[in-house]
C-alpha atoms as a PDB file:
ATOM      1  CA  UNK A   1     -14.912 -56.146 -16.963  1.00  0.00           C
ATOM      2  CA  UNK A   2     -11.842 -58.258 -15.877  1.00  0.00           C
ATOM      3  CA  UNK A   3     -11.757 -61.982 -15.537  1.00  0.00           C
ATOM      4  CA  UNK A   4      -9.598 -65.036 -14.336  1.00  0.00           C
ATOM      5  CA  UNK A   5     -10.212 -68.405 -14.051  1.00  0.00           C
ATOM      6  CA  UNK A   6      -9.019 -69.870 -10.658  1.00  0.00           C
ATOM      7  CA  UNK A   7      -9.190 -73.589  -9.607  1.00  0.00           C
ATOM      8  CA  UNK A   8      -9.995 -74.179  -5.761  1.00  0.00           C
ATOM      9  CA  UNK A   9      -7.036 -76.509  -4.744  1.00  0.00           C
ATOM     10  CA  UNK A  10      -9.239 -77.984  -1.638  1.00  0.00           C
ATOM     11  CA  UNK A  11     -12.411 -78.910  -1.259  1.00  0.00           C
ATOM     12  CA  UNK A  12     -14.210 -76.415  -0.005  1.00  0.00           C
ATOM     13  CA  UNK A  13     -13.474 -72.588   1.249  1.00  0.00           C
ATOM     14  CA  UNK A  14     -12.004 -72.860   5.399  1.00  0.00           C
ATOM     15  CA  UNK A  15     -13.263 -70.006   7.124  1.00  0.00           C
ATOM     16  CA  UNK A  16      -9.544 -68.174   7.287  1.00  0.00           C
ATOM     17  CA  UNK A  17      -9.544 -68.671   3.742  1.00  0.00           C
ATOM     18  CA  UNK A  18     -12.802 -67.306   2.940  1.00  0.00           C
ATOM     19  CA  UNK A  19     -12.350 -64.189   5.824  1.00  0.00           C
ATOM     20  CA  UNK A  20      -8.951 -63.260   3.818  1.00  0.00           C
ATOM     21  CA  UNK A  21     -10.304 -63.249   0.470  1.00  0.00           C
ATOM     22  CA  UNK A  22     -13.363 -61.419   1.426  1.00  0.00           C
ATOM     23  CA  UNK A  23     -11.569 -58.806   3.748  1.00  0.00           C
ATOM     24  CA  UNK A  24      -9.138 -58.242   0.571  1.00  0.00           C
ATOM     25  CA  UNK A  25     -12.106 -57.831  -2.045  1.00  0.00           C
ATOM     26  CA  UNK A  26     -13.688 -55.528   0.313  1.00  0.00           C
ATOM     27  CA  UNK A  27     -11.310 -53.423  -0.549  1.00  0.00           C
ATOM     28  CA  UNK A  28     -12.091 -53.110  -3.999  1.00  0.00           C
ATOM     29  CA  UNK A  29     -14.901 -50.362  -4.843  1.00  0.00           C
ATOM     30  CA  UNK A  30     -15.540 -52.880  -7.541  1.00  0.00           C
ATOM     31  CA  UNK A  31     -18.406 -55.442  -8.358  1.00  0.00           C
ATOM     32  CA  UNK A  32     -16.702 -58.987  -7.591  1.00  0.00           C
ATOM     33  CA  UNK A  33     -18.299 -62.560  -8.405  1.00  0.00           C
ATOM     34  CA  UNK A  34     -17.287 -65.812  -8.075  1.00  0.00           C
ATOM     35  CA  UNK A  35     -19.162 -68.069 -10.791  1.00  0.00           C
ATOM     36  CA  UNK A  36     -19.062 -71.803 -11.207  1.00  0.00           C
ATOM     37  CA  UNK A  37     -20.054 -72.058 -14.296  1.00  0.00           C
ATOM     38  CA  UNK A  38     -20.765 -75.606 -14.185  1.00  0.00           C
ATOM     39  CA  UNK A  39     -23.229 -75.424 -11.507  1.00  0.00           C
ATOM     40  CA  UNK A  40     -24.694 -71.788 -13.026  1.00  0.00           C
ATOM     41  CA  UNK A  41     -23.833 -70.449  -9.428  1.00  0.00           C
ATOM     42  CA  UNK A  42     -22.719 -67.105  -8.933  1.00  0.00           C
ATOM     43  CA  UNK A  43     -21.315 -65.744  -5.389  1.00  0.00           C
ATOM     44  CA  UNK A  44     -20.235 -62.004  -4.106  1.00  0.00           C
ATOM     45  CA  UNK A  45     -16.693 -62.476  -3.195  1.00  0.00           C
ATOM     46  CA  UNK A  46     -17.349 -60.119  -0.736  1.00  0.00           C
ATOM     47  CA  UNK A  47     -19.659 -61.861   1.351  1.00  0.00           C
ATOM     48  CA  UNK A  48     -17.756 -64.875   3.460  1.00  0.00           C
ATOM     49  CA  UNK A  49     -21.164 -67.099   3.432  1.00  0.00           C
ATOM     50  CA  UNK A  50     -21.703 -66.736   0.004  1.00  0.00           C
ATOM     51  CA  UNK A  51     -17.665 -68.269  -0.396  1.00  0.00           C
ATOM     52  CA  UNK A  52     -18.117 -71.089   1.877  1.00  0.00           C
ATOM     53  CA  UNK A  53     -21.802 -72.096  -0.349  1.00  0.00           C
ATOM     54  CA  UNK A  54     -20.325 -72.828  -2.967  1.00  0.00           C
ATOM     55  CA  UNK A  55     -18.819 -76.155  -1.322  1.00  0.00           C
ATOM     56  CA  UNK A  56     -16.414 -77.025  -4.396  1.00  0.00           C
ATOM     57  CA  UNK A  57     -13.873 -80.021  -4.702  1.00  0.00           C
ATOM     58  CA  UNK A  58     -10.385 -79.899  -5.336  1.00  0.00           C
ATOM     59  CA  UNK A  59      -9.674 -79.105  -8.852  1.00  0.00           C
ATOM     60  CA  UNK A  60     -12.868 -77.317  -9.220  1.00  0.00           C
ATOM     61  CA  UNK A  61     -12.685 -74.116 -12.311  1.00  0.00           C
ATOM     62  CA  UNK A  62     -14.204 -70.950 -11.020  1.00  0.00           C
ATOM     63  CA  UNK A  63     -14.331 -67.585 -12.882  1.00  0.00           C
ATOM     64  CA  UNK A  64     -13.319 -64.938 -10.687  1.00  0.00           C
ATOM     65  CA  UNK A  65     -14.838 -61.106 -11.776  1.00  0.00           C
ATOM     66  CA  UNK A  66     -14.497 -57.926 -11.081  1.00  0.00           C
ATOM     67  CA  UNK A  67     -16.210 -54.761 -13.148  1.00  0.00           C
ATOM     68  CA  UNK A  68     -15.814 -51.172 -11.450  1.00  0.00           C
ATOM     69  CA  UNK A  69     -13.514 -48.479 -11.511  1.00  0.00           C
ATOM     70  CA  UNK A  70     -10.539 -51.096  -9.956  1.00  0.00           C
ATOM     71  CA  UNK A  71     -11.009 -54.225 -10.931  1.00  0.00           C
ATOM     72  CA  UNK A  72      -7.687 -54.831 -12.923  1.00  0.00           C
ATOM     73  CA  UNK A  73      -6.089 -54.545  -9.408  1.00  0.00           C
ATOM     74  CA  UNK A  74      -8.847 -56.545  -8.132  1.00  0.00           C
ATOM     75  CA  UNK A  75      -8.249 -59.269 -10.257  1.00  0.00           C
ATOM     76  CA  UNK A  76      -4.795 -59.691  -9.791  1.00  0.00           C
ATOM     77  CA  UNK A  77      -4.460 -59.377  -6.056  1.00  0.00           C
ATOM     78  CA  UNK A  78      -7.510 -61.408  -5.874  1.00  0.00           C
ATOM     79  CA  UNK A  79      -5.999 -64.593  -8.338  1.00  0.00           C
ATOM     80  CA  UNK A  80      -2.681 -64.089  -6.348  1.00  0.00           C
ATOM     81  CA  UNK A  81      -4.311 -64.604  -2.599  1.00  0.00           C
ATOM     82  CA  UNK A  82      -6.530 -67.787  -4.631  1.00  0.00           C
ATOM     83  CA  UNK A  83      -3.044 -69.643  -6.095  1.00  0.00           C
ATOM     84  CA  UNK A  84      -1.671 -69.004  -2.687  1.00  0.00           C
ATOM     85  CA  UNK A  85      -4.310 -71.223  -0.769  1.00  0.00           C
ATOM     86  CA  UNK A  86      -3.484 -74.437   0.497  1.00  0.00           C
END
């Protein structure tokens, strides 16, 4: 299993946000969470309402996942398109 932490630079996930990421970790044959490990939540990055739930605040630490036969790739492609958002 890979991880990253990633911190949400807005408050909350806009919906062209959350369709990117999720059309990108569709991609992935691997298993993909989002956790906030603060609230115990854990989301499928690959399912846009489950991104936009988590309603975070700027500055927010999440711990992106990925276990499955690509998730190395998954991880960084995935924490690239996250420090990209603005």
């Amino acid at each position: 299993m890979q991880a990253k932490d990633v911190v949400a630079k807005q408050n909350g996930f806009h919906v062209l946000f959350a369709k990117k990421f999720t059309t990108l970790a569709g991609t992935f044959d691997s298993e993909i969470r989002i956790i906030w490990q603060a609230r115990n939540i854990i989301s499928d990055a690959k399912s846009i309402l489950g991104l936009m739930a988590l309603d975070v605040t700027a500055g927010t630490v999440l711990k992106l996942t990925a276990e499955g036969p690509d998730e190395q790739r998954a991880i960084e492609e995935l924490g690239i398109l996250f420090e990209l958002y603005e």
